[in-house]
N, C-alpha and C. Protein backbone atom coordinates (compact mmCIF):
# COMPACT_ATOMS: atom_id res chain seq x y z
N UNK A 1 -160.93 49.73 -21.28
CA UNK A 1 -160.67 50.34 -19.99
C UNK A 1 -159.34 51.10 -20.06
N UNK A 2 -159.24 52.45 -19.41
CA UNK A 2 -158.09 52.77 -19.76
C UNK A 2 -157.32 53.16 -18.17
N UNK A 3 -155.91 52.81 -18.36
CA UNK A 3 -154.97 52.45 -17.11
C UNK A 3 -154.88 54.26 -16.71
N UNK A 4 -155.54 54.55 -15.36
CA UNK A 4 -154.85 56.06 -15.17
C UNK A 4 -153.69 56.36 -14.11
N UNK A 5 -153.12 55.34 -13.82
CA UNK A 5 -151.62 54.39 -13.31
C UNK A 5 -150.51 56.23 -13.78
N UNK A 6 -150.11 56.77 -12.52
CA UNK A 6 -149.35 57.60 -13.01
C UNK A 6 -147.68 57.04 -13.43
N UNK A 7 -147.37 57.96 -14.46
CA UNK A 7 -146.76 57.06 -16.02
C UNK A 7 -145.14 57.69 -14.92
N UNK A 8 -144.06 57.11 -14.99
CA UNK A 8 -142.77 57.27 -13.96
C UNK A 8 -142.02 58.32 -14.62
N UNK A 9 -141.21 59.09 -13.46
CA UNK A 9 -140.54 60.56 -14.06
C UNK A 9 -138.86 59.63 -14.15
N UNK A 10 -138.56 59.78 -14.84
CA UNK A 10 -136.90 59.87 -14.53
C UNK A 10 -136.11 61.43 -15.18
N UNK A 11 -135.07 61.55 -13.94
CA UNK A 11 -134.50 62.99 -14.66
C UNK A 11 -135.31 64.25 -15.42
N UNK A 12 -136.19 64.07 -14.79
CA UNK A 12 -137.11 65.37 -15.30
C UNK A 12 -138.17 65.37 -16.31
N UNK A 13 -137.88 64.17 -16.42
CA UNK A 13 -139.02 63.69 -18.09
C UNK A 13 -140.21 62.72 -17.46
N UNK A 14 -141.26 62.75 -17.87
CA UNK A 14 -141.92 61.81 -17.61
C UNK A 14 -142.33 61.15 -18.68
N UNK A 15 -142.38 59.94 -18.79
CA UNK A 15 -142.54 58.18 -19.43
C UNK A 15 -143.68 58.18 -19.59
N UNK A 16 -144.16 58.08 -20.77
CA UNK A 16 -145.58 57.30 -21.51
C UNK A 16 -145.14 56.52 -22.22
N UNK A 17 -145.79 55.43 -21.66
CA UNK A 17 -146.04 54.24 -22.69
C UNK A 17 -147.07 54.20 -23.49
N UNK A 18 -147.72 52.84 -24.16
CA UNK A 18 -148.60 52.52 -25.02
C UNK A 18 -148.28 51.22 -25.58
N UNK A 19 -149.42 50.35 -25.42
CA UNK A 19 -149.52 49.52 -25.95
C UNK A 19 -150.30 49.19 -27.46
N UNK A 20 -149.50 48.95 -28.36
CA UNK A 20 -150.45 48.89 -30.05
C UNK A 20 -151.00 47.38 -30.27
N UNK A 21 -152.05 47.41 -31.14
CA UNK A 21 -152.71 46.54 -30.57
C UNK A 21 -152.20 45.25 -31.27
N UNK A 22 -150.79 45.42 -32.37
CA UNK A 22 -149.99 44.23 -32.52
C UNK A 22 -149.20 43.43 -31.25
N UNK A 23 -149.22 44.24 -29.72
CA UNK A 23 -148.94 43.86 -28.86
C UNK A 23 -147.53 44.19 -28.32
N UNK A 24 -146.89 44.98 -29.67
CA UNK A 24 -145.71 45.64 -28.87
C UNK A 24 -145.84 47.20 -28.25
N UNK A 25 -145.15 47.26 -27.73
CA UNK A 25 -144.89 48.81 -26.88
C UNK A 25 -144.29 49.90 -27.52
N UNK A 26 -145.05 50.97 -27.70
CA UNK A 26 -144.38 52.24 -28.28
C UNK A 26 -144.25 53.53 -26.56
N UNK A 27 -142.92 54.18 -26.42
CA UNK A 27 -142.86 55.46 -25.48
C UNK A 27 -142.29 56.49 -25.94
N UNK A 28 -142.69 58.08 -25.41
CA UNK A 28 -142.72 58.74 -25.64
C UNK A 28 -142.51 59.70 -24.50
N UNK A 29 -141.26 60.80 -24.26
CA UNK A 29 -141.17 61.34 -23.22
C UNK A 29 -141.75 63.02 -22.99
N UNK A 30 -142.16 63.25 -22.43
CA UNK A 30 -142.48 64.64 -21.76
C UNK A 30 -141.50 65.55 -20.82
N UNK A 31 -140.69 66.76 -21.05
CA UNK A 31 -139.48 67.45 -20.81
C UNK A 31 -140.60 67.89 -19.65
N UNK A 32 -140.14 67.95 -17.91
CA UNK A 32 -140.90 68.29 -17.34
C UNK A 32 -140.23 69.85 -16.69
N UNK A 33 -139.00 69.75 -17.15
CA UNK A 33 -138.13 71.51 -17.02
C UNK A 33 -138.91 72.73 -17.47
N UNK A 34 -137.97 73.76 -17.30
CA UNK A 34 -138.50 75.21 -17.77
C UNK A 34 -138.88 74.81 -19.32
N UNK A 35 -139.45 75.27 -19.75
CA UNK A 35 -139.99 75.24 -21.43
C UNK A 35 -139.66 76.33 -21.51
N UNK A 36 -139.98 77.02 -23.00
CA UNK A 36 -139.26 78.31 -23.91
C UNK A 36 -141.15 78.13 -24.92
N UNK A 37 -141.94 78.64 -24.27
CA UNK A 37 -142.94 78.94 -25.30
C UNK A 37 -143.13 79.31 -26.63
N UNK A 38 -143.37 78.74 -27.62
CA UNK A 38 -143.30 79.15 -28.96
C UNK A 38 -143.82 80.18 -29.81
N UNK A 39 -145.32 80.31 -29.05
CA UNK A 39 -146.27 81.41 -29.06
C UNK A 39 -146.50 81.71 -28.11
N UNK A 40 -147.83 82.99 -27.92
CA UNK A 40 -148.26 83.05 -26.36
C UNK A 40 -149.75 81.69 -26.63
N UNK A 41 -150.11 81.18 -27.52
CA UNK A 41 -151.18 80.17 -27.75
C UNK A 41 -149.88 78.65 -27.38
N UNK A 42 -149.19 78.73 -27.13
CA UNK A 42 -148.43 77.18 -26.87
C UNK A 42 -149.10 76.72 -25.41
N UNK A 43 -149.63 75.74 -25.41
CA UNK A 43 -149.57 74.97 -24.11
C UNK A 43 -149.27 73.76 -23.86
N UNK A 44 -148.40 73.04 -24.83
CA UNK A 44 -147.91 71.75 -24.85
C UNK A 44 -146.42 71.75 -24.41
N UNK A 45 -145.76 70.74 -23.74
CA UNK A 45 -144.35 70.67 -23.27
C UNK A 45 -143.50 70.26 -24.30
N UNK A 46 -142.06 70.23 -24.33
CA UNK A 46 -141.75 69.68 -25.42
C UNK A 46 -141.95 67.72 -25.19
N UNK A 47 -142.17 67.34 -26.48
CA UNK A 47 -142.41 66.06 -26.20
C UNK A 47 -141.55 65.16 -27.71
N UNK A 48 -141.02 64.14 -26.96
CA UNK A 48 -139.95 63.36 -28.05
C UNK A 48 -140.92 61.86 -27.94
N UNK A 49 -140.74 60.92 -29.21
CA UNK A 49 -141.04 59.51 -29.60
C UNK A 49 -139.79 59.19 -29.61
N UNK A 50 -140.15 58.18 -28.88
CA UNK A 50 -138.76 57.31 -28.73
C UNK A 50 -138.75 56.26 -29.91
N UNK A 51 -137.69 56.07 -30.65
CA UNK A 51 -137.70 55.44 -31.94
C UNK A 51 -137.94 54.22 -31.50
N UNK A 52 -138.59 53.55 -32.08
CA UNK A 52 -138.66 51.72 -31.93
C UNK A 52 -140.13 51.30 -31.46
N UNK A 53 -140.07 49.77 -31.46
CA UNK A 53 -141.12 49.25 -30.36
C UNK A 53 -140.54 48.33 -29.84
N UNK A 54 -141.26 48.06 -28.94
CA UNK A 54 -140.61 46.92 -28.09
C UNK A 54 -141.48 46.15 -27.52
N UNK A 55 -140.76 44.99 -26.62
CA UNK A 55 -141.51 43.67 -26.87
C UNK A 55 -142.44 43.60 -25.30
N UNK A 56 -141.94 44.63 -24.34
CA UNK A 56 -142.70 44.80 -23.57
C UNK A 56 -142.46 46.49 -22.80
N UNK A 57 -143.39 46.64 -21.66
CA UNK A 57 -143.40 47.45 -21.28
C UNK A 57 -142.26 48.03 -20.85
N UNK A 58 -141.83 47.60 -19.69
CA UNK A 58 -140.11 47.43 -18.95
C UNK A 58 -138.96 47.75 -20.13
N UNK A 59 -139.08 47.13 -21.30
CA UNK A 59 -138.51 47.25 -22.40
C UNK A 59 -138.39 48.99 -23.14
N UNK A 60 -140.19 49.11 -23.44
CA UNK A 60 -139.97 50.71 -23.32
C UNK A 60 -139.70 51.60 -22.40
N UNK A 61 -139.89 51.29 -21.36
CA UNK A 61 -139.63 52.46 -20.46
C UNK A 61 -137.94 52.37 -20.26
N UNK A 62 -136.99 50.98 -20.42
CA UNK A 62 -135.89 51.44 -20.43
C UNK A 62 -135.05 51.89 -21.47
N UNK A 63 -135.72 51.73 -22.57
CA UNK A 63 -135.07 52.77 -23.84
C UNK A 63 -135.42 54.03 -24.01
N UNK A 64 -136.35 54.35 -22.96
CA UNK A 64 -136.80 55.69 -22.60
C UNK A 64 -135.69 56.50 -22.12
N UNK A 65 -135.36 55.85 -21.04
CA UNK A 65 -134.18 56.00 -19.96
C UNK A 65 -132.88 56.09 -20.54
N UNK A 66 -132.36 55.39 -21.78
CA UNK A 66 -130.97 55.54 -21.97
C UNK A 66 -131.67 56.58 -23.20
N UNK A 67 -132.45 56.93 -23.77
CA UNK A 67 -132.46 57.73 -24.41
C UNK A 67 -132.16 59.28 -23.45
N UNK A 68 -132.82 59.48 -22.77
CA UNK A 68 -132.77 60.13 -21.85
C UNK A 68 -131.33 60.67 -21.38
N UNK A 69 -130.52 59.36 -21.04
CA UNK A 69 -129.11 59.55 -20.70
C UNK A 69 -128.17 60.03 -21.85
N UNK A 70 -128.23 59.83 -23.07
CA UNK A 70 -127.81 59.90 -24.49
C UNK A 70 -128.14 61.27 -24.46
N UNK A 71 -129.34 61.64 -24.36
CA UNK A 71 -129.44 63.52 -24.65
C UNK A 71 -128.39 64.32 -23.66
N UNK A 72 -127.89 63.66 -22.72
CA UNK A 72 -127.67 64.58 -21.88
C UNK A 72 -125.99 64.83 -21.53
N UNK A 73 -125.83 63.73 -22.34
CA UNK A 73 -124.09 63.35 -22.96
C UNK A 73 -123.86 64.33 -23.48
């Protein structure tokens, strides 16, 4: 079954999670700002993996978040 639970924005990015099926959490953010198209065929946003896994959800989504804060330092 798959969760269609909309995934939380902070600061302009929006948060995907994922659960692997060893049971830890991998996220991954979506830049929801102006983009800079690469081609005129681009239709993807820029999108970053957040290094690590973690041991739960809450877990990824807040290393999402200081990653987030870290870019912007």
């Amino acid at each position: 079954m798959i969760d269609l639970e909309e995934s939380p924005v902070y600061k302009g990015h929006r948060i995907h999670t994922m659960q692997l099926p060893s049971g830890s959490w991998v996220t991954s953010i979506v830049n929801l700002g102006k983009r800079k198209m690469t081609s005129m065929d681009s239709l993807t946003a820029a999108v970053s993996r957040i290094p690590g896994e973690f041991d739960s959800e809450r877990d990824a989504v807040q290393a999402a978040q200081q990653y987030i804060d870290q870019r912007e330092r």
